[in-house]
N, C-alpha and C. Protein backbone atom coordinates (compact mmCIF):
# COMPACT_ATOMS: atom_id res chain seq x y z
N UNK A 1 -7.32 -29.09 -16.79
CA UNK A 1 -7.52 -27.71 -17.21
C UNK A 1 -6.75 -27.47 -18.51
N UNK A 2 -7.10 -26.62 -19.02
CA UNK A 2 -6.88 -26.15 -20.53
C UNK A 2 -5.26 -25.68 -20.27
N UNK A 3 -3.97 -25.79 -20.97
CA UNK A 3 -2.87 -25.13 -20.64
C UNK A 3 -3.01 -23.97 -20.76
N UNK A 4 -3.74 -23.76 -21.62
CA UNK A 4 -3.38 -21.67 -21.78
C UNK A 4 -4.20 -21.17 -20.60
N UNK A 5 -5.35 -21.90 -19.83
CA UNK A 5 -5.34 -20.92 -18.85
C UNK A 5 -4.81 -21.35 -17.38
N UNK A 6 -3.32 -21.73 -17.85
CA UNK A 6 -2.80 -21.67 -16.06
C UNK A 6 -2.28 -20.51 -15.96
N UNK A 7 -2.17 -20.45 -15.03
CA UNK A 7 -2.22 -18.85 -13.60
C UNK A 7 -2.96 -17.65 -14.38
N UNK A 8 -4.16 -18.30 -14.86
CA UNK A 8 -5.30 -16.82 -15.30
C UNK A 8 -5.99 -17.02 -15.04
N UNK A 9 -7.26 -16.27 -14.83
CA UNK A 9 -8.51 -15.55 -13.82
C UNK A 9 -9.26 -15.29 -14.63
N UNK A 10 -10.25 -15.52 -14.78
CA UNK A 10 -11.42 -14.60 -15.71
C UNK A 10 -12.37 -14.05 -14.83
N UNK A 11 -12.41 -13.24 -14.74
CA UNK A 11 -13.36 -11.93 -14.00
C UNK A 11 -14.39 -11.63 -15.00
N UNK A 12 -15.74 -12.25 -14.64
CA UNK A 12 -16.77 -11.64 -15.88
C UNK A 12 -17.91 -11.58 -14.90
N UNK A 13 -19.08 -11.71 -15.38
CA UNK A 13 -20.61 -10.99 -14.96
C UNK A 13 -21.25 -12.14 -15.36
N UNK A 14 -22.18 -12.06 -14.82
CA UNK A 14 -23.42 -13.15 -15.02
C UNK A 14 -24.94 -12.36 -14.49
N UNK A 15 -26.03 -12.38 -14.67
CA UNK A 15 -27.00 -11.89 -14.04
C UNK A 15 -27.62 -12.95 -13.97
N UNK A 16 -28.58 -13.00 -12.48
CA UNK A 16 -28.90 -13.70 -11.73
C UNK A 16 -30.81 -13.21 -11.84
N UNK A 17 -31.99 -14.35 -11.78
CA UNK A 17 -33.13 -13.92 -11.33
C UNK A 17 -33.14 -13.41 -9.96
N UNK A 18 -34.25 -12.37 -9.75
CA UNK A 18 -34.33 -11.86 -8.67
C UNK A 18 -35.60 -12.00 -8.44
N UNK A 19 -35.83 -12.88 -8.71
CA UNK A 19 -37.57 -13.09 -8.22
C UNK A 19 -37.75 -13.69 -7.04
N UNK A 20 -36.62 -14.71 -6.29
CA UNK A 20 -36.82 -15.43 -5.63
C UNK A 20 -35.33 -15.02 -4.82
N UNK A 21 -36.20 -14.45 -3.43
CA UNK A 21 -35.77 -13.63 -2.09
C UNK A 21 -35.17 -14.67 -1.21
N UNK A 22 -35.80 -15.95 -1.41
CA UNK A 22 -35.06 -16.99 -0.67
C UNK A 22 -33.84 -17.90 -0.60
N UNK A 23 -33.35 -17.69 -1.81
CA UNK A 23 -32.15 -18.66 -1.94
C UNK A 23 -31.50 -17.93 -1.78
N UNK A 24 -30.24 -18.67 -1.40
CA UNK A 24 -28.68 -18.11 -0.64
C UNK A 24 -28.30 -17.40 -1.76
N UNK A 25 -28.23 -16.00 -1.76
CA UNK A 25 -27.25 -14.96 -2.22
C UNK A 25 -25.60 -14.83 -1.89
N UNK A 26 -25.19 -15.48 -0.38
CA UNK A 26 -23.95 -15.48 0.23
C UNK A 26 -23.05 -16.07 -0.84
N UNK A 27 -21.84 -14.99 -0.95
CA UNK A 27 -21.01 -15.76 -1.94
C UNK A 27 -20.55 -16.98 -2.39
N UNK A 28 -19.78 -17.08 -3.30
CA UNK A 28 -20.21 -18.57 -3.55
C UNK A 28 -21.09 -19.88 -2.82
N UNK A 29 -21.96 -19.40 -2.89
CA UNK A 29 -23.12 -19.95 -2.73
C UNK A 29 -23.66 -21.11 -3.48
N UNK A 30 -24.49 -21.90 -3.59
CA UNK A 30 -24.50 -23.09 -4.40
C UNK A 30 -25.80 -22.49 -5.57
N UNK A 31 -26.40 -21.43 -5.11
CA UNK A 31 -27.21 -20.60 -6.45
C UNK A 31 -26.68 -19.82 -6.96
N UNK A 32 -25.68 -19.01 -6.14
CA UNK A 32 -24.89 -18.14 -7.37
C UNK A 32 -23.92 -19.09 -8.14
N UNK A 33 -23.11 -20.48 -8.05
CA UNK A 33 -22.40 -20.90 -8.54
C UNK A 33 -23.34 -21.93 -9.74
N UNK A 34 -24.39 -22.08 -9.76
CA UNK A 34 -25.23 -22.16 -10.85
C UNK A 34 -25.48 -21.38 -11.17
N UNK A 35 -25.76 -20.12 -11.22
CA UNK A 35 -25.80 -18.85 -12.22
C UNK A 35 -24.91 -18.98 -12.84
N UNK A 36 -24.03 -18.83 -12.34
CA UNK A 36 -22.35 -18.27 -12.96
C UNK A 36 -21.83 -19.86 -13.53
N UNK A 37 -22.46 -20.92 -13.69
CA UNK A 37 -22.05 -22.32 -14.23
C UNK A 37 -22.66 -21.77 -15.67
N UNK A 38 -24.30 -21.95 -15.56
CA UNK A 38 -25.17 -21.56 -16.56
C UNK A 38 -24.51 -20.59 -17.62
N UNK A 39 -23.79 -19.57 -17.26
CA UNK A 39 -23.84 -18.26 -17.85
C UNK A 39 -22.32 -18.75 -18.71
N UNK A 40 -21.31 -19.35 -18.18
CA UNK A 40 -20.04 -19.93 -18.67
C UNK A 40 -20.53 -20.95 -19.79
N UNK A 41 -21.34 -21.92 -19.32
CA UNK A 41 -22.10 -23.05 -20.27
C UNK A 41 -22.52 -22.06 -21.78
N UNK A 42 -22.93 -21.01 -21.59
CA UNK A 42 -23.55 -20.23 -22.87
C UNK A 42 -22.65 -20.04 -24.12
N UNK A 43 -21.07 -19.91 -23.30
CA UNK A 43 -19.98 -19.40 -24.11
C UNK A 43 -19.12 -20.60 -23.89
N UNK A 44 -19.22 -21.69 -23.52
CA UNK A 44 -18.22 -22.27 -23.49
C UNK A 44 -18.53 -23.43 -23.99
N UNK A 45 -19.61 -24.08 -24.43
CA UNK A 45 -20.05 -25.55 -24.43
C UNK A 45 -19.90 -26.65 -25.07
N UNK A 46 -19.88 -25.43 -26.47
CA UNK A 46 -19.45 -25.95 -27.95
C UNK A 46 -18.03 -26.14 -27.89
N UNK A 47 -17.28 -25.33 -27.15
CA UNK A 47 -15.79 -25.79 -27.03
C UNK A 47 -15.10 -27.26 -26.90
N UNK A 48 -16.00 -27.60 -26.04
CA UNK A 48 -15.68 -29.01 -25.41
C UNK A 48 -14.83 -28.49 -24.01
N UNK A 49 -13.59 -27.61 -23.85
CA UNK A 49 -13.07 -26.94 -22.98
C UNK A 49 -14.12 -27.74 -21.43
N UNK A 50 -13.91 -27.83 -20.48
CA UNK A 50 -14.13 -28.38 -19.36
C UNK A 50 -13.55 -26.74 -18.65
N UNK A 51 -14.65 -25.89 -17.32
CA UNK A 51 -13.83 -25.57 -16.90
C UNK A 51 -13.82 -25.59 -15.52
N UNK A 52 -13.50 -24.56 -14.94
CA UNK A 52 -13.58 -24.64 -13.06
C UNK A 52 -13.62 -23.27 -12.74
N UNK A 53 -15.52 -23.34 -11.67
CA UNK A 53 -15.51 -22.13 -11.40
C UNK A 53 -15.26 -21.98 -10.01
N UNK A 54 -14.08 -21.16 -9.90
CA UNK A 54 -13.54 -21.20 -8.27
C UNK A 54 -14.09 -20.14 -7.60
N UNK A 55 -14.92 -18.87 -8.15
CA UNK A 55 -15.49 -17.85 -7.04
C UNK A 55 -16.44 -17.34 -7.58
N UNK A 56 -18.18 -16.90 -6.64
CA UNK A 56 -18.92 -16.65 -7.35
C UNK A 56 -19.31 -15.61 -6.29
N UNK A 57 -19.61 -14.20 -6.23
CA UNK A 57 -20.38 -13.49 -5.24
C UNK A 57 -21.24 -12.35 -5.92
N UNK A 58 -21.86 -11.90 -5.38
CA UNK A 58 -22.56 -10.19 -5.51
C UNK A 58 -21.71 -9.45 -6.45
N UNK A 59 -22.22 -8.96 -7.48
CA UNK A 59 -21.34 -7.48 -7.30
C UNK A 59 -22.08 -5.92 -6.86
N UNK A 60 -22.37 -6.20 -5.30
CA UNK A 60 -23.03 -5.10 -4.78
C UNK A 60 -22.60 -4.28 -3.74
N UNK A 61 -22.46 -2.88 -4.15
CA UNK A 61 -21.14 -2.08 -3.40
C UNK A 61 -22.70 -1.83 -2.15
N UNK A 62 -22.73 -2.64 -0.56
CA UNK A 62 -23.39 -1.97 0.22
C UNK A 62 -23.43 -0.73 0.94
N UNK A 63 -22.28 -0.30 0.77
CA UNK A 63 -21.93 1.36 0.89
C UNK A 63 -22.83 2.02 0.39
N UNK A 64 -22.65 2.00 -1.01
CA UNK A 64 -24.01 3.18 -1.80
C UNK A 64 -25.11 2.60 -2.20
N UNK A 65 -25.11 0.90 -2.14
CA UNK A 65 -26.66 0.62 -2.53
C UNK A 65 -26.56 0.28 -3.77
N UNK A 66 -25.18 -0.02 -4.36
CA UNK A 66 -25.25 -0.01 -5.87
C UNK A 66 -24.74 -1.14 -6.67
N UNK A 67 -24.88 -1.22 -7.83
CA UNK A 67 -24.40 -2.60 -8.51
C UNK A 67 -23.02 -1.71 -9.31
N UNK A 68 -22.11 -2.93 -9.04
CA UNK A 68 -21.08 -2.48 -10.04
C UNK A 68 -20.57 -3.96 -11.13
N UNK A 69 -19.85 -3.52 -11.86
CA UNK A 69 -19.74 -4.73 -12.87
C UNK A 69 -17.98 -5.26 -13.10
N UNK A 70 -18.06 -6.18 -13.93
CA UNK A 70 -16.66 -6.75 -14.52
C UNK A 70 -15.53 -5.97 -14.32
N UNK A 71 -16.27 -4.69 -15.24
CA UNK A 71 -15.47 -4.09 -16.10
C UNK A 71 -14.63 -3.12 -14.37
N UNK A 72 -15.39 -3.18 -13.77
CA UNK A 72 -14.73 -2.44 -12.31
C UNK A 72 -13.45 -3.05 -12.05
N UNK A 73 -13.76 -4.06 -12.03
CA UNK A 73 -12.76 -5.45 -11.30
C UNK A 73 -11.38 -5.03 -12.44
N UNK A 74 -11.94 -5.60 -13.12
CA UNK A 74 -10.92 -5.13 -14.29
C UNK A 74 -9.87 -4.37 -14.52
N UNK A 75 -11.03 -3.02 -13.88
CA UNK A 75 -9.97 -1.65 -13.60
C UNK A 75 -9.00 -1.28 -12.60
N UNK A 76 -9.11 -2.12 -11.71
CA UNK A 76 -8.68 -2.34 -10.26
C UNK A 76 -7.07 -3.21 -10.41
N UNK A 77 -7.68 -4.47 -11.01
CA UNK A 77 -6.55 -5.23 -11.55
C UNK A 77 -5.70 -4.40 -12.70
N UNK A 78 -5.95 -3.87 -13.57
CA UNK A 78 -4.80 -3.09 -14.29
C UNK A 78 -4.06 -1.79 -13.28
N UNK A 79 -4.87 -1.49 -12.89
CA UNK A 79 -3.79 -0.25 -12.14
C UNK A 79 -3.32 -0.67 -10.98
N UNK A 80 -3.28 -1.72 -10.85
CA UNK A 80 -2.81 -2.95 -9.78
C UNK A 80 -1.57 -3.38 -10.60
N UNK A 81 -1.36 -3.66 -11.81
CA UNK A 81 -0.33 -3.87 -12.44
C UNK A 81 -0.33 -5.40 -12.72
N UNK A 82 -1.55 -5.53 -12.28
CA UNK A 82 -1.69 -7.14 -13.02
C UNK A 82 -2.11 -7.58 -14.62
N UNK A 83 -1.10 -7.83 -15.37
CA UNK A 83 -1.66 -7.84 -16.81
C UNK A 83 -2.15 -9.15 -17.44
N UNK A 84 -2.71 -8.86 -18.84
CA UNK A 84 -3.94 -9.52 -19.43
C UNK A 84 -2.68 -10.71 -19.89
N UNK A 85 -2.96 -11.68 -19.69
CA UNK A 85 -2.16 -13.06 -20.88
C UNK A 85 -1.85 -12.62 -22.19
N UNK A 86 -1.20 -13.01 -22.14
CA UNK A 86 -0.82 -12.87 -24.60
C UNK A 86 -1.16 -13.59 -24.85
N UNK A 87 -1.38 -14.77 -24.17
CA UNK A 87 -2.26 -15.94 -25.10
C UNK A 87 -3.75 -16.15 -24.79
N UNK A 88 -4.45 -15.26 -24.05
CA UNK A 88 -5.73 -15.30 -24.11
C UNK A 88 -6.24 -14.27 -24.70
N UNK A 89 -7.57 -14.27 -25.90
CA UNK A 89 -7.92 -13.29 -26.41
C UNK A 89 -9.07 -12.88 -24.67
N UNK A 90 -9.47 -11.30 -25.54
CA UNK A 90 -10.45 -11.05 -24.84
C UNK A 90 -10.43 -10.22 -23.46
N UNK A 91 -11.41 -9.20 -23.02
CA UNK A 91 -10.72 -8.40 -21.52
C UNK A 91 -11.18 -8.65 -20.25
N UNK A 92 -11.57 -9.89 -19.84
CA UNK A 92 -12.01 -10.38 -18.89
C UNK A 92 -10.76 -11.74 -18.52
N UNK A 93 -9.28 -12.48 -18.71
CA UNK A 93 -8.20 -12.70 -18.58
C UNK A 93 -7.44 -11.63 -17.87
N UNK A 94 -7.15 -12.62 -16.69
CA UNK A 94 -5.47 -11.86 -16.30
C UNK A 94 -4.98 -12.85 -15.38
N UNK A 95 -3.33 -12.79 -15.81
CA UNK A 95 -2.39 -13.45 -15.01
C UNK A 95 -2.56 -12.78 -13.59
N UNK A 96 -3.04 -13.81 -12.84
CA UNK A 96 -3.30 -13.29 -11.58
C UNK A 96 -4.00 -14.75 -10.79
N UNK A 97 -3.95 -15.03 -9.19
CA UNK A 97 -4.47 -16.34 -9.13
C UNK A 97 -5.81 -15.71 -8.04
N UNK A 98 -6.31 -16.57 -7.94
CA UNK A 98 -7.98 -16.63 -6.80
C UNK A 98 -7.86 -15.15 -5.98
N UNK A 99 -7.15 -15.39 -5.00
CA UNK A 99 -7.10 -14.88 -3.90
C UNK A 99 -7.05 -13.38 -4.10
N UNK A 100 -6.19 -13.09 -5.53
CA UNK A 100 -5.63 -11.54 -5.60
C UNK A 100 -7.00 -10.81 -6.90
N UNK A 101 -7.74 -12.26 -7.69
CA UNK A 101 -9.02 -11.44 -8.00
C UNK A 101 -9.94 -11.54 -7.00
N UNK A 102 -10.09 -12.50 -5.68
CA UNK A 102 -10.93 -11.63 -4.61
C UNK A 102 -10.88 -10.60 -4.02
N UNK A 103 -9.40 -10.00 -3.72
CA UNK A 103 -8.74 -8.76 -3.37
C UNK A 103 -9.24 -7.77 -4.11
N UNK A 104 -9.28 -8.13 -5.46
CA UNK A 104 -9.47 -6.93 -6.10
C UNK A 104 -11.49 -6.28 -6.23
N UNK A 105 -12.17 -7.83 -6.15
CA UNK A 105 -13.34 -8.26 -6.47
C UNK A 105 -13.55 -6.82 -4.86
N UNK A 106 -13.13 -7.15 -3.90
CA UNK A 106 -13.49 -5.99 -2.38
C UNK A 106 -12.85 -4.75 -2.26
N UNK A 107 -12.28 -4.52 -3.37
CA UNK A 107 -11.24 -2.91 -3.48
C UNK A 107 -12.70 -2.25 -4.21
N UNK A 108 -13.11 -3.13 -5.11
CA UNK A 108 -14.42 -2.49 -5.52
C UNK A 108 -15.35 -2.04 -4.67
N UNK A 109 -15.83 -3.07 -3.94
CA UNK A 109 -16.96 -2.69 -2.90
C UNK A 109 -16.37 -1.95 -2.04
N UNK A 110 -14.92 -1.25 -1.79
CA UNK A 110 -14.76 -0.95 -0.68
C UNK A 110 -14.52 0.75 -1.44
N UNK A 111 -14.52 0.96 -2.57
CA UNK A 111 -14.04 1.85 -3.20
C UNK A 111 -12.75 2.47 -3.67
N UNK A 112 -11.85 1.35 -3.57
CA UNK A 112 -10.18 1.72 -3.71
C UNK A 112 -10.35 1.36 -4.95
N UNK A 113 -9.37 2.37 -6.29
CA UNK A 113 -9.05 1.97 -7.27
C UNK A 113 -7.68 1.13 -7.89
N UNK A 114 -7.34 0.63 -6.42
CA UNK A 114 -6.17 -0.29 -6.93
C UNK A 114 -6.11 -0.68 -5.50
N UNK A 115 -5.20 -2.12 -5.72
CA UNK A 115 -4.63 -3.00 -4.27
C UNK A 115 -3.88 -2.75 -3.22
N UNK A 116 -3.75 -2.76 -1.99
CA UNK A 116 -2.57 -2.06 -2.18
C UNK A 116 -1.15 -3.00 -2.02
N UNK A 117 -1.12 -4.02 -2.14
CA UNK A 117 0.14 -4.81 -2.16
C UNK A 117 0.09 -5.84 -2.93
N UNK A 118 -0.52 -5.51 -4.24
CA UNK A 118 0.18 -7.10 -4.98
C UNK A 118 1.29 -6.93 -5.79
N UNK A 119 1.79 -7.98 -5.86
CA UNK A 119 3.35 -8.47 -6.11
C UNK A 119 3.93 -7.42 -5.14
N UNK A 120 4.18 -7.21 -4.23
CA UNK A 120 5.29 -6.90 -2.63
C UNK A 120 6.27 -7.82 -2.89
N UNK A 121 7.47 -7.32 -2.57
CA UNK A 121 8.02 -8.46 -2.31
C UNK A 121 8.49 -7.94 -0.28
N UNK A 122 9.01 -9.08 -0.10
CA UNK A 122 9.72 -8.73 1.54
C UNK A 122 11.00 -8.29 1.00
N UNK A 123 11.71 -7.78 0.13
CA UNK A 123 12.88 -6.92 -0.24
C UNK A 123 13.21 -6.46 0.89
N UNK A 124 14.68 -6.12 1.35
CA UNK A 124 15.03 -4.82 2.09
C UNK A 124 14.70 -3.66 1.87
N UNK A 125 14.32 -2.87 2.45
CA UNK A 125 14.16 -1.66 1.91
C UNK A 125 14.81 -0.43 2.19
N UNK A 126 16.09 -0.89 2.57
CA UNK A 126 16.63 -0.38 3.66
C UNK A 126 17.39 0.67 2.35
N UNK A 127 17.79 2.13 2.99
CA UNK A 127 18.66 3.14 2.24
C UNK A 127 19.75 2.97 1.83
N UNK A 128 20.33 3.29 0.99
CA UNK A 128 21.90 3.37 1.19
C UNK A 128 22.68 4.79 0.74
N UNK A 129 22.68 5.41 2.07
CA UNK A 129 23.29 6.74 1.60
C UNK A 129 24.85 6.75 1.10
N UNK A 130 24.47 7.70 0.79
CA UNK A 130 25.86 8.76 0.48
C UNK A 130 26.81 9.04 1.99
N UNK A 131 28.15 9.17 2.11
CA UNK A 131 28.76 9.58 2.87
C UNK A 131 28.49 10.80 3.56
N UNK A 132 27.88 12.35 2.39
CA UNK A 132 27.87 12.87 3.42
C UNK A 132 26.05 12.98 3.90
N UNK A 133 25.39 12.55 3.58
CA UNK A 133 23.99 12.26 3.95
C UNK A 133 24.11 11.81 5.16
N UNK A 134 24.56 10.84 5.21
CA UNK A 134 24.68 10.06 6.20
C UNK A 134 25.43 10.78 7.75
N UNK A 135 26.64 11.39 7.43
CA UNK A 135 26.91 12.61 8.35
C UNK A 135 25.68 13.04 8.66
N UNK A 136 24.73 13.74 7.80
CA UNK A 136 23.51 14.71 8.08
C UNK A 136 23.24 14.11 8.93
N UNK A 137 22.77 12.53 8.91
CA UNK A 137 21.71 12.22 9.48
C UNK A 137 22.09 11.40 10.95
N UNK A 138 23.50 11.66 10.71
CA UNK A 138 23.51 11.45 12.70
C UNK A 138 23.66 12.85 12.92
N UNK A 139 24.69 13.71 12.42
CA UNK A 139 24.85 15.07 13.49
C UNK A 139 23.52 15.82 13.72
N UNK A 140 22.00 15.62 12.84
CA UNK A 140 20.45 15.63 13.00
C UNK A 140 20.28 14.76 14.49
N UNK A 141 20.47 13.64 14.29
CA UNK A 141 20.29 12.65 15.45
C UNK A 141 20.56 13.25 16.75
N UNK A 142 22.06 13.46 16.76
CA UNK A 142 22.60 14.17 17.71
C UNK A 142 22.17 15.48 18.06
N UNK A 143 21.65 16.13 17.43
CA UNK A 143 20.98 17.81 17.78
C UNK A 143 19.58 17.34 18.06
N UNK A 144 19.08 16.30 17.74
CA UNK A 144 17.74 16.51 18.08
C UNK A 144 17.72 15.95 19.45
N UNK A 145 18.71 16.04 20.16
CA UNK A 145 18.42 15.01 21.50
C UNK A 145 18.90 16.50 22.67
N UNK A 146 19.00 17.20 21.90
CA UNK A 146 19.17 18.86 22.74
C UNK A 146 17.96 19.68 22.17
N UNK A 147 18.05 20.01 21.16
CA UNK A 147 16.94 20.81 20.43
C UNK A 147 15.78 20.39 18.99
N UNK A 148 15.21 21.08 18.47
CA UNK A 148 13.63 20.45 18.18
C UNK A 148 14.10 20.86 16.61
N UNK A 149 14.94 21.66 16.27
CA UNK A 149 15.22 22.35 15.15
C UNK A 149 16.23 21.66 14.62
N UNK A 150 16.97 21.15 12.91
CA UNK A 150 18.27 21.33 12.67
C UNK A 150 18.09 21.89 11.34
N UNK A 151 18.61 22.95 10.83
CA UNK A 151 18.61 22.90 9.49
C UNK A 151 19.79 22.43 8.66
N UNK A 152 20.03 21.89 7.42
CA UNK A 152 20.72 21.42 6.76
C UNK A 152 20.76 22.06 5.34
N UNK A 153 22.29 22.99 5.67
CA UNK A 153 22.76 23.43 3.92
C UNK A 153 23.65 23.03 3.52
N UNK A 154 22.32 22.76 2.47
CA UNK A 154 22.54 21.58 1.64
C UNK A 154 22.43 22.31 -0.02
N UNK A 155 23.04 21.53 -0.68
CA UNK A 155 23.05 21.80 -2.10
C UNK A 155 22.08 21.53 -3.26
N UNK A 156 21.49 21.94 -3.90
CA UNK A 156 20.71 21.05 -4.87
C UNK A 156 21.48 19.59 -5.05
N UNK A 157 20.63 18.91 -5.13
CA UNK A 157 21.46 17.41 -5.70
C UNK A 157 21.93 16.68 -4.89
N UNK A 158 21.49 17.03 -3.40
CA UNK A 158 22.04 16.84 -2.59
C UNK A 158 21.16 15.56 -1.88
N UNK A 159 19.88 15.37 -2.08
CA UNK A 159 18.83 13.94 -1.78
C UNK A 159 18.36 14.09 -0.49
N UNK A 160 17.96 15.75 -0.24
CA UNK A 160 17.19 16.40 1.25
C UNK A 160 16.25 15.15 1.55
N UNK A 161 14.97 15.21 0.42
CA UNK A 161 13.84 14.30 1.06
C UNK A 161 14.52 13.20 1.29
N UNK A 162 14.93 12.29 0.67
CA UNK A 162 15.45 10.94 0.73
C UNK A 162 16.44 10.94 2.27
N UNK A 163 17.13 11.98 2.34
CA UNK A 163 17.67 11.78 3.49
C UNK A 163 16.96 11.59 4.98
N UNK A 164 15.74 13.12 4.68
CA UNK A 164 14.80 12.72 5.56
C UNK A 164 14.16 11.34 6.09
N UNK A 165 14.10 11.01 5.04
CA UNK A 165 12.88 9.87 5.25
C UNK A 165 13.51 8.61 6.15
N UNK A 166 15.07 8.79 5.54
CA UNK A 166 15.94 7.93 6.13
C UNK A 166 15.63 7.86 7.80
N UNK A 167 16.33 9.34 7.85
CA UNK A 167 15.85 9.96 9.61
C UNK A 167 14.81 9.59 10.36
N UNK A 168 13.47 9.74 9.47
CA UNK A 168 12.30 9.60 9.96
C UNK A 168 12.32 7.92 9.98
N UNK A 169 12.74 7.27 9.50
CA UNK A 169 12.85 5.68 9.51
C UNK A 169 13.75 5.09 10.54
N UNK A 170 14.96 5.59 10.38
CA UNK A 170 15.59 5.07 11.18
C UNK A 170 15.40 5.69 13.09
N UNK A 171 14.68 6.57 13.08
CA UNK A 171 14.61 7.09 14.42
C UNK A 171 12.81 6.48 14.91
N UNK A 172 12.27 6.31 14.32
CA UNK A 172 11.30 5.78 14.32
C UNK A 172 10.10 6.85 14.41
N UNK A 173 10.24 7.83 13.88
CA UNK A 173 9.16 9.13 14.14
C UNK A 173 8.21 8.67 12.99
N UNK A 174 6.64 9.20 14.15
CA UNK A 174 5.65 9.14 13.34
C UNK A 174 5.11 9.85 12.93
């Protein structure tokens, strides 16, 4: 493979005949992966470049009945926060591997405009309050095991929601 495109993706379009109802449409399929060979061969041939096509499917949202394109995928992956290479021209590139442009390839058909977990890490996520937050949020603990109510005055600046959420996390309320 070419060095400049390791860990990048090209997400592009190809159109396919539709005259013929019989051959396998199922994703990567061995007719869509000659479409999508053919259609790379157009732009790539004269290069000499060798490349590898690792995923070929529909782009047909069966929800509404509709065709959507590249440029979808595309949009999905940027507000996903996956960005384009500096060393590849062009807007069909992005640092990104297989699996997370299939992710994105079914956020389309599914209608989400972004992923919802790429690059996650398993981080802690755990709080770290303040001294007196943290008061709040047992003597809360402790009142809620008598009554349904606590209010807390509190100061501006004081990190109400954040404390909440703590509460709501650490007590396990849904």
């Amino acid at each position: 493979m070419f060095p400049a495109y390791k860990d990048a993706q090209k997400i592009g379009e190809a159109t396919a005949p539709d005259d013929d109802f019989e051959v396998d449409w199922s994703p990567n399929s061995e007719f869509l992966r000659t479409v999508g060979a053919k259609r790379i061969n157009q732009y790539m041939k004269t290069s000499g470049i060798k490349f590898v096509l690792e995923w070929v499917e529909l782009a047909w949202k069966k929800s509404t009945k509709t065709w959507f394109h590249d440029h979808d995928v595309h949009e999905v992956l940027k507000r996903s926060g996956i960005k384009r290479p500096e060393f590849l021209d062009g807007s069909e590139w992005f640092e990104t591997d297989l699996e997370t442009a299939k992710s994105a390839i079914k956020a389309v058909k599914e209608g989400q405009s972004a992923l919802d977990s790429v690059g996650s890490t398993n981080a802690d996520d755990h709080i770290t309050l303040r001294p007196e937050q943290s008061l709040a949020v047992e003597k809360t603990r402790k009142n809620f095991k008598k009554n349904k109510k606590m209010l807390w005055n509190a100061k501006m600046r004081f990190g109400k929601t954040l404390t909440s959420l703590e509460l709501i996390k650490e007590q396990k309320y849904t």
